[in-house]
Structure formats: C-alpha cells, structure tokens
C-alpha atoms as a PDB file:
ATOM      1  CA  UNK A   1       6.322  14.716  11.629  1.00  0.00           C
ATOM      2  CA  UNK A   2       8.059  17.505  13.772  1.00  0.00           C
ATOM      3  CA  UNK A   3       5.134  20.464  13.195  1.00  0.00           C
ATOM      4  CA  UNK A   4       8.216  23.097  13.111  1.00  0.00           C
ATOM      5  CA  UNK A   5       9.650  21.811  10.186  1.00  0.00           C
ATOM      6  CA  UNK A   6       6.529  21.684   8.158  1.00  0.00           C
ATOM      7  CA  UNK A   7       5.422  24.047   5.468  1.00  0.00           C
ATOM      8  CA  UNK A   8       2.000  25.005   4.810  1.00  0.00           C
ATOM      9  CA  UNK A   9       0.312  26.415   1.677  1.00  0.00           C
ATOM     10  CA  UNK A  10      -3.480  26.113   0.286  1.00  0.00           C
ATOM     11  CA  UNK A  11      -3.037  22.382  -0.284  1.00  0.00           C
ATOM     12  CA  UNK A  12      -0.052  20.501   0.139  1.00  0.00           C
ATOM     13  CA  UNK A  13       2.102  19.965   3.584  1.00  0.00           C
ATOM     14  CA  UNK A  14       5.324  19.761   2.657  1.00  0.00           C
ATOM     15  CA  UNK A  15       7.458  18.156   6.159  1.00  0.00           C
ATOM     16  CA  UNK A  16      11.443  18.187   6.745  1.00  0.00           C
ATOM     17  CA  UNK A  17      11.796  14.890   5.026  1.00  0.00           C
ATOM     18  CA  UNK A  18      10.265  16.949   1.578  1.00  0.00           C
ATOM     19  CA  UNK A  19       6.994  14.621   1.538  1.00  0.00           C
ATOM     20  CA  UNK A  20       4.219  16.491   0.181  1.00  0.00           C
ATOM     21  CA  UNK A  21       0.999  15.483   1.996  1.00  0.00           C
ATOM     22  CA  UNK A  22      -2.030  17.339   0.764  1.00  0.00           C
ATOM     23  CA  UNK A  23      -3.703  19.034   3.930  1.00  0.00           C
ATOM     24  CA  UNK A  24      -7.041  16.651   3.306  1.00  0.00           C
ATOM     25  CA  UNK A  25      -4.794  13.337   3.846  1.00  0.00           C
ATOM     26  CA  UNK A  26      -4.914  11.430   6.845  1.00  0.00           C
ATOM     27  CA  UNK A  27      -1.344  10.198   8.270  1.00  0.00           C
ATOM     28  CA  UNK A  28      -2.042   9.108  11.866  1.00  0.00           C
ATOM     29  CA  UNK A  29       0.671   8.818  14.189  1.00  0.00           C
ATOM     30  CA  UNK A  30       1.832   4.975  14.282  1.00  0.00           C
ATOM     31  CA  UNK A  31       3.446   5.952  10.243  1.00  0.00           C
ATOM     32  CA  UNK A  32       7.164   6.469  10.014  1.00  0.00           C
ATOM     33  CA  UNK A  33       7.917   7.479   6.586  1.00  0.00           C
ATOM     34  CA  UNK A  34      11.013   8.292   4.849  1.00  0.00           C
ATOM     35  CA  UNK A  35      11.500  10.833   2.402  1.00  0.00           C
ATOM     36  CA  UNK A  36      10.110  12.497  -0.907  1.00  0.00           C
ATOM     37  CA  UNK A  37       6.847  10.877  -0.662  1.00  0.00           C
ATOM     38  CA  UNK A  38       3.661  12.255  -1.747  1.00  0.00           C
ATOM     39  CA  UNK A  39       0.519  11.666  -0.508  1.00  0.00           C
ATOM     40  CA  UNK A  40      -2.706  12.275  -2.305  1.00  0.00           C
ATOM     41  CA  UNK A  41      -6.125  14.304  -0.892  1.00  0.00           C
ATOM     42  CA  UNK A  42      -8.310  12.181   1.088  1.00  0.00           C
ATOM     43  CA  UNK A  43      -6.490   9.425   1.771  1.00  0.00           C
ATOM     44  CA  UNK A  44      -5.762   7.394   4.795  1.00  0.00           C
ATOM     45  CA  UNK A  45      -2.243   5.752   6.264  1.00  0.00           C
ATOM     46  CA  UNK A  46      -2.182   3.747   9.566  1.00  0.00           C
ATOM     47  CA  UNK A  47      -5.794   3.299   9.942  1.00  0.00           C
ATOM     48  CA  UNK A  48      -6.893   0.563  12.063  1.00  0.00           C
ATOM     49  CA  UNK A  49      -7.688  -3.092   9.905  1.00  0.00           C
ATOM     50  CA  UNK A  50     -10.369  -5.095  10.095  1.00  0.00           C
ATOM     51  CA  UNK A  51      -9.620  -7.574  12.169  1.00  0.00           C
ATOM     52  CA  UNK A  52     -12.609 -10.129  13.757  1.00  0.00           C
ATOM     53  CA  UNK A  53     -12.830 -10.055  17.444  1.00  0.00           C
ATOM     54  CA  UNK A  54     -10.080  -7.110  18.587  1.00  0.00           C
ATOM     55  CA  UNK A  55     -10.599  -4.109  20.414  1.00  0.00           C
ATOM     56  CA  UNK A  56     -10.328  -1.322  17.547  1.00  0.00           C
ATOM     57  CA  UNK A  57      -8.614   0.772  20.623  1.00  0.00           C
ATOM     58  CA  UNK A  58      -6.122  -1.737  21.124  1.00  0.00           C
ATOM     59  CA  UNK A  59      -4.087  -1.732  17.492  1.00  0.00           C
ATOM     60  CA  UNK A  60      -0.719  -1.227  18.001  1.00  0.00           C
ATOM     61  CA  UNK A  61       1.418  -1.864  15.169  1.00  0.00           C
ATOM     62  CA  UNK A  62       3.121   0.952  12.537  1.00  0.00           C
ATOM     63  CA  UNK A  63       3.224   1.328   8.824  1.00  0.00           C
ATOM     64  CA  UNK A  64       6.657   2.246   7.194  1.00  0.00           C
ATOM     65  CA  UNK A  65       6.704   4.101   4.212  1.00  0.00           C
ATOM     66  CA  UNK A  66      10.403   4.121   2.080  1.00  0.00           C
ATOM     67  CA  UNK A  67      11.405   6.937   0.097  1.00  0.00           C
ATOM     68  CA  UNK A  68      10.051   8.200  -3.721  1.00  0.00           C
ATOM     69  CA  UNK A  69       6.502   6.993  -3.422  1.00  0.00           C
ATOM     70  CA  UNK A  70       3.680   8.599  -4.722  1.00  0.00           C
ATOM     71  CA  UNK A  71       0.439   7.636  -3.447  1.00  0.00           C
ATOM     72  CA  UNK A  72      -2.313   9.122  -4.909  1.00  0.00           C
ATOM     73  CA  UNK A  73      -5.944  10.256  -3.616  1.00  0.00           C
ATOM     74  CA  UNK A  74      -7.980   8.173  -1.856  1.00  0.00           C
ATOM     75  CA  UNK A  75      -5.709   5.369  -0.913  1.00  0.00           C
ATOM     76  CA  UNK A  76      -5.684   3.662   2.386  1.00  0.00           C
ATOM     77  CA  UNK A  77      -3.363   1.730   4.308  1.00  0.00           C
ATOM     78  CA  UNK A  78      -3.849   0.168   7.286  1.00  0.00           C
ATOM     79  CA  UNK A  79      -1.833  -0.989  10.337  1.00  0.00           C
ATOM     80  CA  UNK A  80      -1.409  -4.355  12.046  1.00  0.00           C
ATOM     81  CA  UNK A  81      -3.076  -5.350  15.282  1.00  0.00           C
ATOM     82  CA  UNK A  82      -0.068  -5.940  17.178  1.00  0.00           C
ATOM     83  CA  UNK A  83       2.601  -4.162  18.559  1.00  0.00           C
ATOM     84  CA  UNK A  84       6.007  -4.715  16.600  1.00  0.00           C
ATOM     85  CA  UNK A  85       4.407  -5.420  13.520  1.00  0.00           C
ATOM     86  CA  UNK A  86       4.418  -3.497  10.446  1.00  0.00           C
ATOM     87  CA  UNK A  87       2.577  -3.241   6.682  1.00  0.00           C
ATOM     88  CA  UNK A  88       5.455  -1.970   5.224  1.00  0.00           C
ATOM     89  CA  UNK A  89       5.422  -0.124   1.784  1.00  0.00           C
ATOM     90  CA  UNK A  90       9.217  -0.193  -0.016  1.00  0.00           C
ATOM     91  CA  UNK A  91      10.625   3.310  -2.349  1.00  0.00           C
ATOM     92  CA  UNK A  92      10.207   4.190  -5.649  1.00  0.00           C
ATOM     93  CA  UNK A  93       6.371   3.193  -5.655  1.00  0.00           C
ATOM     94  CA  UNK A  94       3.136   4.289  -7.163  1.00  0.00           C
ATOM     95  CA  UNK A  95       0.175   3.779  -5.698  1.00  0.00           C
ATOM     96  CA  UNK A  96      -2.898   4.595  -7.331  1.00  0.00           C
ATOM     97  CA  UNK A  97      -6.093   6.465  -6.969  1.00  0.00           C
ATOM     98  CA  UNK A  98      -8.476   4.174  -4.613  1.00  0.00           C
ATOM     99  CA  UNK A  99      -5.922   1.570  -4.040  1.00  0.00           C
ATOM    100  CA  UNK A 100      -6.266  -0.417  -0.685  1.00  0.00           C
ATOM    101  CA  UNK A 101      -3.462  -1.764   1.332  1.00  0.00           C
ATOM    102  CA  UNK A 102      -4.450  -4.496   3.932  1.00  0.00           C
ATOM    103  CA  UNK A 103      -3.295  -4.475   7.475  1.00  0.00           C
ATOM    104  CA  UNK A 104       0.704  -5.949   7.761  1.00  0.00           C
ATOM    105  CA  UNK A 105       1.063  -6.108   4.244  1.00  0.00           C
ATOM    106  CA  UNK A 106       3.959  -6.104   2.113  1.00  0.00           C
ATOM    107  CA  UNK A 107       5.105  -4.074  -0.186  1.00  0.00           C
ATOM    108  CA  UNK A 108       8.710  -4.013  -2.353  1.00  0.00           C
ATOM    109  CA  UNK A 109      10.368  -1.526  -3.990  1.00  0.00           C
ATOM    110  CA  UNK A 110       9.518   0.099  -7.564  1.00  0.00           C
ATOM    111  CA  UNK A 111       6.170  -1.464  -7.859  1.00  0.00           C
ATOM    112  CA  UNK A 112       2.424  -0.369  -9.696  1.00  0.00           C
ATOM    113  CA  UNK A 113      -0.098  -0.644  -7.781  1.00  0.00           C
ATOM    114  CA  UNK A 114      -3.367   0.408 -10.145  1.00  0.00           C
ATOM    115  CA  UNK A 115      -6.497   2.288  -9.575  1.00  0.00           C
ATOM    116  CA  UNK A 116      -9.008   0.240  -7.504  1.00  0.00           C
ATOM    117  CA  UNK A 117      -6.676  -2.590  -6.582  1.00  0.00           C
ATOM    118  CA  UNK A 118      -6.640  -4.387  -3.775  1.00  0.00           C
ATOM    119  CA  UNK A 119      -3.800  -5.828  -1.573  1.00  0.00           C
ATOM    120  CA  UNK A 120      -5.256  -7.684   0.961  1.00  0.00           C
ATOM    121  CA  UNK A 121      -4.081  -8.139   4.722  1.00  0.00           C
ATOM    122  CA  UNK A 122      -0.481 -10.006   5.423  1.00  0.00           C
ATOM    123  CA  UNK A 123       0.064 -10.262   1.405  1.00  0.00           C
ATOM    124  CA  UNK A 124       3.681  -9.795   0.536  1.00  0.00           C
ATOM    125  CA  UNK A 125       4.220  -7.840  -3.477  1.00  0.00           C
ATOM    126  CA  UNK A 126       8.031  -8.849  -4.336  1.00  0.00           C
ATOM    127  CA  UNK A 127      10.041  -6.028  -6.155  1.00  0.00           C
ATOM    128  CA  UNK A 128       8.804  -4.739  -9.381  1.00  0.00           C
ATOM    129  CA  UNK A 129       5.401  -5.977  -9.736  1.00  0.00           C
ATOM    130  CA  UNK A 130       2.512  -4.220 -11.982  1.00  0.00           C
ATOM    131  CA  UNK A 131      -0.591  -4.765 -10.127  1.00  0.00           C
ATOM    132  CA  UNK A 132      -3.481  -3.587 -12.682  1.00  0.00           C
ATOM    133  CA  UNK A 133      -6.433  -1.610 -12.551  1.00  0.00           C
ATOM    134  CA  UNK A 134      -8.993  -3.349 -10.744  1.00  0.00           C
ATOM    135  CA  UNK A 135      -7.411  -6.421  -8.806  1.00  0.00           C
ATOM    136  CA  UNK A 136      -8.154  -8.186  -5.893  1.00  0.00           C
ATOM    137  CA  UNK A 137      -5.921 -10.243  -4.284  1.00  0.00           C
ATOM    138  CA  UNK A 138      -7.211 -12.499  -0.995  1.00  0.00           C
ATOM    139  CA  UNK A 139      -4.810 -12.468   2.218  1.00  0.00           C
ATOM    140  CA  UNK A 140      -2.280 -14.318   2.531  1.00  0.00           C
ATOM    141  CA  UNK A 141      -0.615 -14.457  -0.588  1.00  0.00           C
ATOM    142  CA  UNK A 142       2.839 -13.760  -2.043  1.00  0.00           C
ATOM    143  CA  UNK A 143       3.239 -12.382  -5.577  1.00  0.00           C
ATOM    144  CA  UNK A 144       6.596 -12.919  -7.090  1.00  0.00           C
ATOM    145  CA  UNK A 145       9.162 -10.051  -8.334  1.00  0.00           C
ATOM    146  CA  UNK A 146       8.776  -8.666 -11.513  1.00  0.00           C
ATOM    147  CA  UNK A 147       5.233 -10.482 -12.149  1.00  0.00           C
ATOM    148  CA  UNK A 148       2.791  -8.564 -13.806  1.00  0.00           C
ATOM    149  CA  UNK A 149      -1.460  -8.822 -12.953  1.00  0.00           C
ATOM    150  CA  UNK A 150      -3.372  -8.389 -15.487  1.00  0.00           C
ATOM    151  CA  UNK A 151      -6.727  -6.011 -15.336  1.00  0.00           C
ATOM    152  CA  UNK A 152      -9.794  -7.167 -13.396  1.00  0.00           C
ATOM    153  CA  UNK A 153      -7.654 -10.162 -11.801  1.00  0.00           C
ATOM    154  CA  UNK A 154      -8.959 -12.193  -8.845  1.00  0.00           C
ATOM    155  CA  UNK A 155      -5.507 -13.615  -7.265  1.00  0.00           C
ATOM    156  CA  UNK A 156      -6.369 -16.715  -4.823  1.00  0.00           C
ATOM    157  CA  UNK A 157      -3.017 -17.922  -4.483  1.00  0.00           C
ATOM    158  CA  UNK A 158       0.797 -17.550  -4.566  1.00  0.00           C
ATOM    159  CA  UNK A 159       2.238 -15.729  -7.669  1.00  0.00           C
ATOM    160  CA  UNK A 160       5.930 -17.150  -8.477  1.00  0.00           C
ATOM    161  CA  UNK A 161       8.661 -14.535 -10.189  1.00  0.00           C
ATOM    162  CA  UNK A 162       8.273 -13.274 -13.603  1.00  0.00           C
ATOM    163  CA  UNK A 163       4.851 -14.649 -13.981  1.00  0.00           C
ATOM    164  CA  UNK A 164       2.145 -13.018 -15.929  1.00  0.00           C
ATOM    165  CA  UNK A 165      -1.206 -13.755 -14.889  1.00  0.00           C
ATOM    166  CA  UNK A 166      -5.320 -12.814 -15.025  1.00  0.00           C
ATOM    167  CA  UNK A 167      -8.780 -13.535 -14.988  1.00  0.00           C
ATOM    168  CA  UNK A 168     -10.591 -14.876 -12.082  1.00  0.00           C
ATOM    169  CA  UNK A 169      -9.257 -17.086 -10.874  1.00  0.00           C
ATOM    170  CA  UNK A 170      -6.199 -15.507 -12.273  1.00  0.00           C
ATOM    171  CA  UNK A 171      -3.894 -17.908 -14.145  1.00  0.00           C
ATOM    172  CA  UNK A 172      -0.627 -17.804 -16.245  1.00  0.00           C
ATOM    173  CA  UNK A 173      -1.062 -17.214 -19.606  1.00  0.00           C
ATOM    174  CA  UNK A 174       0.560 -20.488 -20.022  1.00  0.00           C
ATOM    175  CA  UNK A 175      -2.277 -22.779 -18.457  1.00  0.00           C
ATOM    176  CA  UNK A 176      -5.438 -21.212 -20.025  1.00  0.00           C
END
C-alpha cells in the first residue's frame, strides 16, 4: 500500500485501491491485493506457515488477494515458503470470523468460507463453494466448484463438483 494514498480515521484504513483494513489488522508486506476488500480487526495476511524444518526468516512467497472480499476479524492467512509461490484468495469472497487459510492455498472466486473453518496448507476451494461453520479440511486436498460442506465436517480427501458432503469423515449424502 502507497502510505500517501491512505486514509485514516478511528478504525478503518481505507488505501487507494478502496480496501478498508481496520487499523488492528495485520497485512505484512509480501500481500498484493486488489481492490474493495475489507479486512476485519485483528487479523493476520501473509504470515509465515508452519512449515517443519525451514528457517521462519527465510519465507519468501506472497499472498494475492482479488477484488470484493470481505474477510472478517480474526482471520489468518499465511504465505508459502518459497519464493514465486502464492496462497491465492479469488473476488467476491467471504471469509469468516476465525477462519484459517493454510500456507499456498487456494482459493476461487464467490466462495463461503464459515466461522472457525479451516483450509489447510496447498488445498485448492474451486469456485462457489460453501465451506460451513466449523470445518477442517487436511492439506492437500481439492474441493470441487459449487460443492457445499456441511457443519462440523472433517474433509480427508478430494471433493468432486457439485457434491454435498459432512460428518467426519465427511461423505456424500449419497453413501451414508
């Protein structure tokens, strides 16, 4: 963010782009974001993941953040380890209150991502998927456009398109 074209009030920085970013976020330097984004108090973008056995000074990749998202309080998003890579979050998203996004994760456009969820590292979310309140997805996985996760879900593996699926392990509502 250029600091001249920024516009401070009691809470909110609003940049040149029109994201609002209340003044308790954190929105470290490797994050290139488009516009009208919000983000919420006390949350984090481009933190470092957790990665086993790398120098924590030596992460060098960026997030990219589209345009219309609102992220709410609290959430965090993390970078990738290496230089060139990206967790990448599409437009027209919402992002809920405690939400985690893993280090060079995936995310499409238009997609709910509930209170409390989880989106584990190098996961790819398709277009137009409802994550619920409450899920936790392990790494690795892709979840298929316009599939829906149902509350409380424990996702272990691939989601195909259109699917709707919970419980843990989560399931289509075809196979339980």
């Amino acid at each position: 963010m250029d600091k001249s074209d920024e516009i401070y009030n009691s809470e909110w920085i609003i940049d040149g782009n029109n994201n609002r970013i209340h003044v308790t976020a954190i929105i470290c330097e490797c994050v290139e974001m488009g516009r009208n984004n919000q983000i919420g108090a006390f949350s984090c973008v481009g933190t470092n993941g957790e990665i086993r056995g790398v120098d924590q000074n030596k992460f060098k990749g960026t997030v990219i953040i589209g345009d219309g998202n609102i992220i709410s309080e609290m959430v965090t998003i993390q970078r990738p380890f290496e230089e060139g890579k990206t967790t990448e979050i599409g437009s027209n998203n919402i992002i809920m209150a405690h939400a985690h996004i893993g280090h060079d994760a995936k995310i499409g456009n238009d997609c709910e991502i509930c209170t409390t969820s989880i989106v584990a590292g190098y996961c790819t979310v398709q277009n137009n998927v409802k994550i619920k309140l409450g899920v936790v997805t392990r790494n690795r996985i892709t979840i298929g456009r316009g599939s829906v996760i149902g509350m409380g879900s424990v996702v272990t593996k691939d989601v195909p398109a259109n699917s709707v699926i919970y419980g843990n392990p989560a399931k289509s509502k075809n196979d339980l």
